[in-house]
PDB file of N, CA and C in Angstrom:
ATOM      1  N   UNK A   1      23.438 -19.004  15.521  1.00  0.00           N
ATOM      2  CA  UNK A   1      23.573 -17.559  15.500  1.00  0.00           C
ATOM      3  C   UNK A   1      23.138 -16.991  14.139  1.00  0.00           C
ATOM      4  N   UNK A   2      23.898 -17.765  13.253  1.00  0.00           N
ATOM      5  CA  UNK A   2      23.518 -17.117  11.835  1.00  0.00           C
ATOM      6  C   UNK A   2      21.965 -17.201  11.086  1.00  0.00           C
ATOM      7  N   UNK A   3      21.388 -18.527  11.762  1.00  0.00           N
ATOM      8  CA  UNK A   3      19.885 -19.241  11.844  1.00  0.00           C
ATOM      9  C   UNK A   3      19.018 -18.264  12.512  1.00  0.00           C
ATOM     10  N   UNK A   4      19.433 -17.780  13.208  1.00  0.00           N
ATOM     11  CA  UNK A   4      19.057 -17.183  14.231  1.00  0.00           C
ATOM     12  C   UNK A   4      18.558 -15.631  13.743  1.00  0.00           C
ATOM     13  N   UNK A   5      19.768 -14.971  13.086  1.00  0.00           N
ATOM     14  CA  UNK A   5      19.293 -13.236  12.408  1.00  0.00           C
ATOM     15  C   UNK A   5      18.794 -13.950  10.926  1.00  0.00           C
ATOM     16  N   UNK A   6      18.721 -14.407  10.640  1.00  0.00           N
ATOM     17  CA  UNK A   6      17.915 -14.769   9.032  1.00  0.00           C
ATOM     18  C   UNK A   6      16.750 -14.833   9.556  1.00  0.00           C
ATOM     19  N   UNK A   7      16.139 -15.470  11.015  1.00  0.00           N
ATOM     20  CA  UNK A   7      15.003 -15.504  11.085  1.00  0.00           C
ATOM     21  C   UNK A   7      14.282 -14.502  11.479  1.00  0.00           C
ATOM     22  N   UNK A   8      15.031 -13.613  12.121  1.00  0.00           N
ATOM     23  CA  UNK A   8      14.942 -12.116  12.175  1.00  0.00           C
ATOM     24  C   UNK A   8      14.331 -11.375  11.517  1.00  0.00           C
ATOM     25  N   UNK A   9      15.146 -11.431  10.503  1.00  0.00           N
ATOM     26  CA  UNK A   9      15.319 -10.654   9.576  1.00  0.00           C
ATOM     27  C   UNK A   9      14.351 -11.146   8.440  1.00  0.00           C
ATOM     28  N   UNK A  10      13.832 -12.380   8.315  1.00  0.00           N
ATOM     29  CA  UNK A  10      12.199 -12.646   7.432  1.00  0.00           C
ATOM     30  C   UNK A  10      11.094 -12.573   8.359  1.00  0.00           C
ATOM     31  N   UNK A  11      11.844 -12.192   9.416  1.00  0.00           N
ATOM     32  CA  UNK A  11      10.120 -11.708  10.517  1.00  0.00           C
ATOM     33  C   UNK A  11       9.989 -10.568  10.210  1.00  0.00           C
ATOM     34  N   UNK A  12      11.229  -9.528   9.543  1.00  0.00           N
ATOM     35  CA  UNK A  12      10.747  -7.880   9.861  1.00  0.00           C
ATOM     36  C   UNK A  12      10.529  -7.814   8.643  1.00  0.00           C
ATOM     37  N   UNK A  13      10.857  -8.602   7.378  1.00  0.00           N
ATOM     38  CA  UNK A  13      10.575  -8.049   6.035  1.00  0.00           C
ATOM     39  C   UNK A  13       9.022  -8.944   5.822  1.00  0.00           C
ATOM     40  N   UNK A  14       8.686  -9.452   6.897  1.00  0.00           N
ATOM     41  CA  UNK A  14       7.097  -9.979   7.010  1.00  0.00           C
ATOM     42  C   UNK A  14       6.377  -8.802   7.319  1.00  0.00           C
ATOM     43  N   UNK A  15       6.509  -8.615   8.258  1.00  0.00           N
ATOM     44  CA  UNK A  15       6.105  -7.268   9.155  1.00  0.00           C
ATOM     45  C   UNK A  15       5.826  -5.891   8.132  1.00  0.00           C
ATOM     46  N   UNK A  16       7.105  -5.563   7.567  1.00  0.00           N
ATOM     47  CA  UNK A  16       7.058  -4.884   6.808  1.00  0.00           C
ATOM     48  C   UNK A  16       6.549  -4.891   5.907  1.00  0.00           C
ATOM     49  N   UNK A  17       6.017  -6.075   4.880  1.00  0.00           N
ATOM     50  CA  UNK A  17       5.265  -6.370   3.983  1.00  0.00           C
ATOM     51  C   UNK A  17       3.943  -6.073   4.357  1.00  0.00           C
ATOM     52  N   UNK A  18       3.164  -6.410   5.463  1.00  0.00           N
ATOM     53  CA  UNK A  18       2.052  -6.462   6.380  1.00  0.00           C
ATOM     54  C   UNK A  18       2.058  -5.097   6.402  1.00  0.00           C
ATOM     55  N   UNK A  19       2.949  -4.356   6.852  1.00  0.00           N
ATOM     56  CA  UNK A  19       2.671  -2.993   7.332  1.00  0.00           C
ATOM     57  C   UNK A  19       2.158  -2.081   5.954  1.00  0.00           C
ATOM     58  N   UNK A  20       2.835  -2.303   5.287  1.00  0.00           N
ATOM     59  CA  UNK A  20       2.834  -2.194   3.514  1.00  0.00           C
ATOM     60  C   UNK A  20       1.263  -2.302   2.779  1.00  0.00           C
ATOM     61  N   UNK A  21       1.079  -3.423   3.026  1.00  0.00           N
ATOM     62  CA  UNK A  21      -0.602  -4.133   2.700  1.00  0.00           C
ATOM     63  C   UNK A  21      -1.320  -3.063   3.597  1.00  0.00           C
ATOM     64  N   UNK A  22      -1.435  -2.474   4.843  1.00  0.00           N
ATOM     65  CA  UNK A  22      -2.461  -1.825   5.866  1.00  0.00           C
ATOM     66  C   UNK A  22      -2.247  -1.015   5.391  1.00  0.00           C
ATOM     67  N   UNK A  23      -1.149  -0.256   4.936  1.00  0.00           N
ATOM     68  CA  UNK A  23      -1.074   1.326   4.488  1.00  0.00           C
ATOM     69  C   UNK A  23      -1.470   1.445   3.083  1.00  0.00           C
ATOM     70  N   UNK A  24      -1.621   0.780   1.954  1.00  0.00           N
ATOM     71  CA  UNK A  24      -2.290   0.498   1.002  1.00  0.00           C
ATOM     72  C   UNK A  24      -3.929   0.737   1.206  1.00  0.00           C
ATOM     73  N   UNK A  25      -3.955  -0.257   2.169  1.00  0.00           N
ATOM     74  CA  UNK A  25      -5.790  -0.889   1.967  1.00  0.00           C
ATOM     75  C   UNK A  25      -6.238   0.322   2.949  1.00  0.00           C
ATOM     76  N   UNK A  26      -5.665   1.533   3.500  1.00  0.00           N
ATOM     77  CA  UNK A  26      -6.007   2.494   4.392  1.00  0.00           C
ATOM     78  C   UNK A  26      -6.231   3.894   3.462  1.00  0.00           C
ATOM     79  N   UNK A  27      -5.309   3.756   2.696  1.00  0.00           N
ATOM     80  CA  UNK A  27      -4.968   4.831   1.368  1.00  0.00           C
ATOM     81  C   UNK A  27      -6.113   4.607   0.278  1.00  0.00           C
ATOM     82  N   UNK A  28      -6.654   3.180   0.039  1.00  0.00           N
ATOM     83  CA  UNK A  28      -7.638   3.206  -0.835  1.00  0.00           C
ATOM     84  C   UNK A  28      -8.548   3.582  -0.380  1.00  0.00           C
ATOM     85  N   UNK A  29      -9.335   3.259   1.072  1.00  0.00           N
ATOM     86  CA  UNK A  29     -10.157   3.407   1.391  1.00  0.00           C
ATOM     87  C   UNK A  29     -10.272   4.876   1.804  1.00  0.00           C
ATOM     88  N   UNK A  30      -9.314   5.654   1.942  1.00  0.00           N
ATOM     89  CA  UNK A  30      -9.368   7.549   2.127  1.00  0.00           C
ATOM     90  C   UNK A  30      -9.902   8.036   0.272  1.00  0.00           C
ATOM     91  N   UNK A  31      -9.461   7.429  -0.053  1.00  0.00           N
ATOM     92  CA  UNK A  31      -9.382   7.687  -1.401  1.00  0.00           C
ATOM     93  C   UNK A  31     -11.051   7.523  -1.824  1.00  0.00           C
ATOM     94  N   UNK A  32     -11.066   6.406  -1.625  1.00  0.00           N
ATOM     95  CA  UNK A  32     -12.679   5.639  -1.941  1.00  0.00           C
ATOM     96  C   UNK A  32     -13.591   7.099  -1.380  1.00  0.00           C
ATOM     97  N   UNK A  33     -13.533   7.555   0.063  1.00  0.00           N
ATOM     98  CA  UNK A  33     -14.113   8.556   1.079  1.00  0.00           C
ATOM     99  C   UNK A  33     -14.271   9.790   0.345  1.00  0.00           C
ATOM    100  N   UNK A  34     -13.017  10.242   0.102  1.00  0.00           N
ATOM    101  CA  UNK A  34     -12.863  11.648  -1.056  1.00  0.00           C
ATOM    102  C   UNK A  34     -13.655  11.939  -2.122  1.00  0.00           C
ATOM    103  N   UNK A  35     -13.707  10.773  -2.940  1.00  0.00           N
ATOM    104  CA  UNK A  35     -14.082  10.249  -4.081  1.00  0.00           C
ATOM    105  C   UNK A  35     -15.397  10.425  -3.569  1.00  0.00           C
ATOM    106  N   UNK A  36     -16.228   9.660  -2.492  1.00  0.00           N
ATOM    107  CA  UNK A  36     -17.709  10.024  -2.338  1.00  0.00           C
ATOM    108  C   UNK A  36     -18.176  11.187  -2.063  1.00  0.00           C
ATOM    109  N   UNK A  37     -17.372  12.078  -0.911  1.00  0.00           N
ATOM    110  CA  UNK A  37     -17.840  13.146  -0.324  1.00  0.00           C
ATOM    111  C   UNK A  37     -17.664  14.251  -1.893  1.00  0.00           C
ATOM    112  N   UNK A  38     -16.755  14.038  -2.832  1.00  0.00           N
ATOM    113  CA  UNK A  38     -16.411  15.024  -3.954  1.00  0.00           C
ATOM    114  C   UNK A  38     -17.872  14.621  -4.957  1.00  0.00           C
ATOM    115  N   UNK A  39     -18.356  13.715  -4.874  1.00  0.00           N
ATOM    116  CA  UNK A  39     -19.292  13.517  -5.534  1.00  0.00           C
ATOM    117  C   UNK A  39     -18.595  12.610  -7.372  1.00  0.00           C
ATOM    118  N   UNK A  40     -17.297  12.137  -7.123  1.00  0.00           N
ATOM    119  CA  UNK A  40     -16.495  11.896  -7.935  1.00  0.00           C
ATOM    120  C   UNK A  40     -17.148  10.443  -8.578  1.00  0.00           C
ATOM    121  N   UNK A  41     -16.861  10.108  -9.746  1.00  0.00           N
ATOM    122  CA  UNK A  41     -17.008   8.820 -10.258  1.00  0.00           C
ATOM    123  C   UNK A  41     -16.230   8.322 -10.536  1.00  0.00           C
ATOM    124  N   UNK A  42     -16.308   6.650 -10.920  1.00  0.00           N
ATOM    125  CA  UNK A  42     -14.913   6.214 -11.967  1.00  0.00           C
ATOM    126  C   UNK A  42     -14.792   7.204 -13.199  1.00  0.00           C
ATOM    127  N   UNK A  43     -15.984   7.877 -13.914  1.00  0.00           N
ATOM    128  CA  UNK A  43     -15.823   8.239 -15.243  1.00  0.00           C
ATOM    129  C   UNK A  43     -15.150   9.310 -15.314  1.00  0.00           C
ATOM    130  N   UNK A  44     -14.959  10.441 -13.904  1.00  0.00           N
ATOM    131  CA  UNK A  44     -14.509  11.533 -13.855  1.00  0.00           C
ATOM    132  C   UNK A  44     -13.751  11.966 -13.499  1.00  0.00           C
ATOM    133  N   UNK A  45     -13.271  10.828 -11.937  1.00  0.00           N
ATOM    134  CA  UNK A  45     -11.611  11.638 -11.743  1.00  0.00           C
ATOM    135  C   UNK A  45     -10.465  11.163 -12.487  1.00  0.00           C
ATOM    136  N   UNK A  46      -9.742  11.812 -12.015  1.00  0.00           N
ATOM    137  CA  UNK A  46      -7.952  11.313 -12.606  1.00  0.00           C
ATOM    138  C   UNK A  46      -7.005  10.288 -12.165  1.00  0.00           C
ATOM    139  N   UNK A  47      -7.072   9.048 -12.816  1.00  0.00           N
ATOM    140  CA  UNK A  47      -6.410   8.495 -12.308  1.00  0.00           C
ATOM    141  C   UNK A  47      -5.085   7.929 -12.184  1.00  0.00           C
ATOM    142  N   UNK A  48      -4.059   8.884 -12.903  1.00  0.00           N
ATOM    143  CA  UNK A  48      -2.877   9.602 -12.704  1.00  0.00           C
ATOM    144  C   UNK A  48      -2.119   8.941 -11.173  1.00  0.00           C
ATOM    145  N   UNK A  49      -2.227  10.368 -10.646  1.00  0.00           N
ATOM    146  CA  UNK A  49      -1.578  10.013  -9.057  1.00  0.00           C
ATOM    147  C   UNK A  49      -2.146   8.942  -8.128  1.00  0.00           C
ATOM    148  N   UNK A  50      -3.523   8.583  -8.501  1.00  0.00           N
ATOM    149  CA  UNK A  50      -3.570   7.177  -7.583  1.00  0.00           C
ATOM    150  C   UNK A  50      -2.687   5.717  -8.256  1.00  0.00           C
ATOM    151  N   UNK A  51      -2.509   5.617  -9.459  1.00  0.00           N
ATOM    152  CA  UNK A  51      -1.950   4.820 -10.072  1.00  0.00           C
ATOM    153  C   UNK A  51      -0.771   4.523  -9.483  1.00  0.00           C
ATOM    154  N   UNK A  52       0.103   5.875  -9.316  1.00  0.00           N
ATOM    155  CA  UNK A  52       1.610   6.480  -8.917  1.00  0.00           C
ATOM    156  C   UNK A  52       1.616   5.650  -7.588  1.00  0.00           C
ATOM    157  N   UNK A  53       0.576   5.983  -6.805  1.00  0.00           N
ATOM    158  CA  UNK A  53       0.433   5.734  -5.978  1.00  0.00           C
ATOM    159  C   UNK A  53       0.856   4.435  -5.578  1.00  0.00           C
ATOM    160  N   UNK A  54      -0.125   4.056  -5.957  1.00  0.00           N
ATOM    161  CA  UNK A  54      -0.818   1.837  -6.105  1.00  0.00           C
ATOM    162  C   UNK A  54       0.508   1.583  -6.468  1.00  0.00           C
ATOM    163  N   UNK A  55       1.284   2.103  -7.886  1.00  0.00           N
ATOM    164  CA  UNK A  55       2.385   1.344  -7.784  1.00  0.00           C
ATOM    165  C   UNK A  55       4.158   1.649  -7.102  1.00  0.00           C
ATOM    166  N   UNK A  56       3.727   2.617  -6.546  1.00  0.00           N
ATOM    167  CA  UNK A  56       5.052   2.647  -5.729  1.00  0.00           C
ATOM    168  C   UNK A  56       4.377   1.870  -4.265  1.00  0.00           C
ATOM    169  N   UNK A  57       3.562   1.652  -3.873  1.00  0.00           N
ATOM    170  CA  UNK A  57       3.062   0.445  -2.917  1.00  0.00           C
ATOM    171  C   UNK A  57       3.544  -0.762  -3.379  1.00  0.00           C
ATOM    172  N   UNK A  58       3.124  -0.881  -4.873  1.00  0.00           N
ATOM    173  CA  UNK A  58       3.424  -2.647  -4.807  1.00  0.00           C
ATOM    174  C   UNK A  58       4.431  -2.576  -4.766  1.00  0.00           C
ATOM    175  N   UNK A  59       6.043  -1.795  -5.450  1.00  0.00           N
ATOM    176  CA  UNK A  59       7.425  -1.443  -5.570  1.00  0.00           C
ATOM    177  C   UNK A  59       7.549  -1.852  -3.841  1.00  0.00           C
ATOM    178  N   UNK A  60       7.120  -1.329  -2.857  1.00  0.00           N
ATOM    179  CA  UNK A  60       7.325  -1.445  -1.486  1.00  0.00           C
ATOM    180  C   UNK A  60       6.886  -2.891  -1.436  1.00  0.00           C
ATOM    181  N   UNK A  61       5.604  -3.342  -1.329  1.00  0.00           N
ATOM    182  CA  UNK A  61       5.402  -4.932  -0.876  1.00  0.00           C
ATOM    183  C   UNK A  61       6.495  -5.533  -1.675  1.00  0.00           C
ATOM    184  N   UNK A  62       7.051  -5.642  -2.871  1.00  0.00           N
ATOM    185  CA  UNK A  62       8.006  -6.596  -3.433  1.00  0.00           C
ATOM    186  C   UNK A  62       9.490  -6.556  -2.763  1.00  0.00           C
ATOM    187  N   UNK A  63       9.625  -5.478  -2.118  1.00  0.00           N
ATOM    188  CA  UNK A  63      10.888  -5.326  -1.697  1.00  0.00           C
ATOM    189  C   UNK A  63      10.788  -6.020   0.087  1.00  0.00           C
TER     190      UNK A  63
END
């Protein structure tokens, strides 16, 4: 029983990790899109709130 919800329960914080990684690599790639259609470079935008971003993601995958 107790074998049983532990395994549970590292299937959903798998899952959740996974889900974590897709919403990341979905967010860069909108980002990447913006960035082209704005005509933006590395040299010119701000990279401030994507940072914020990136790392309250990894804060999520570690948890």
């Amino acid at each position: 029983m107790l074998l049983r919800r532990r395994q549970q329960n590292a299937r959903s914080q798998s899952e959740e990790r996974k889900a974590a990684l897709v919403l990341t690599l979905r967010v860069q790639v909108l980002l990447r899109t913006l960035e082209k259609k704005r005509g933006e470079t590395e040299e010119t935008r701000d990279f401030r709130p994507i940072m914020e971003l990136r790392n309250k993601m990894i804060e999520l995958q570690k948890k």
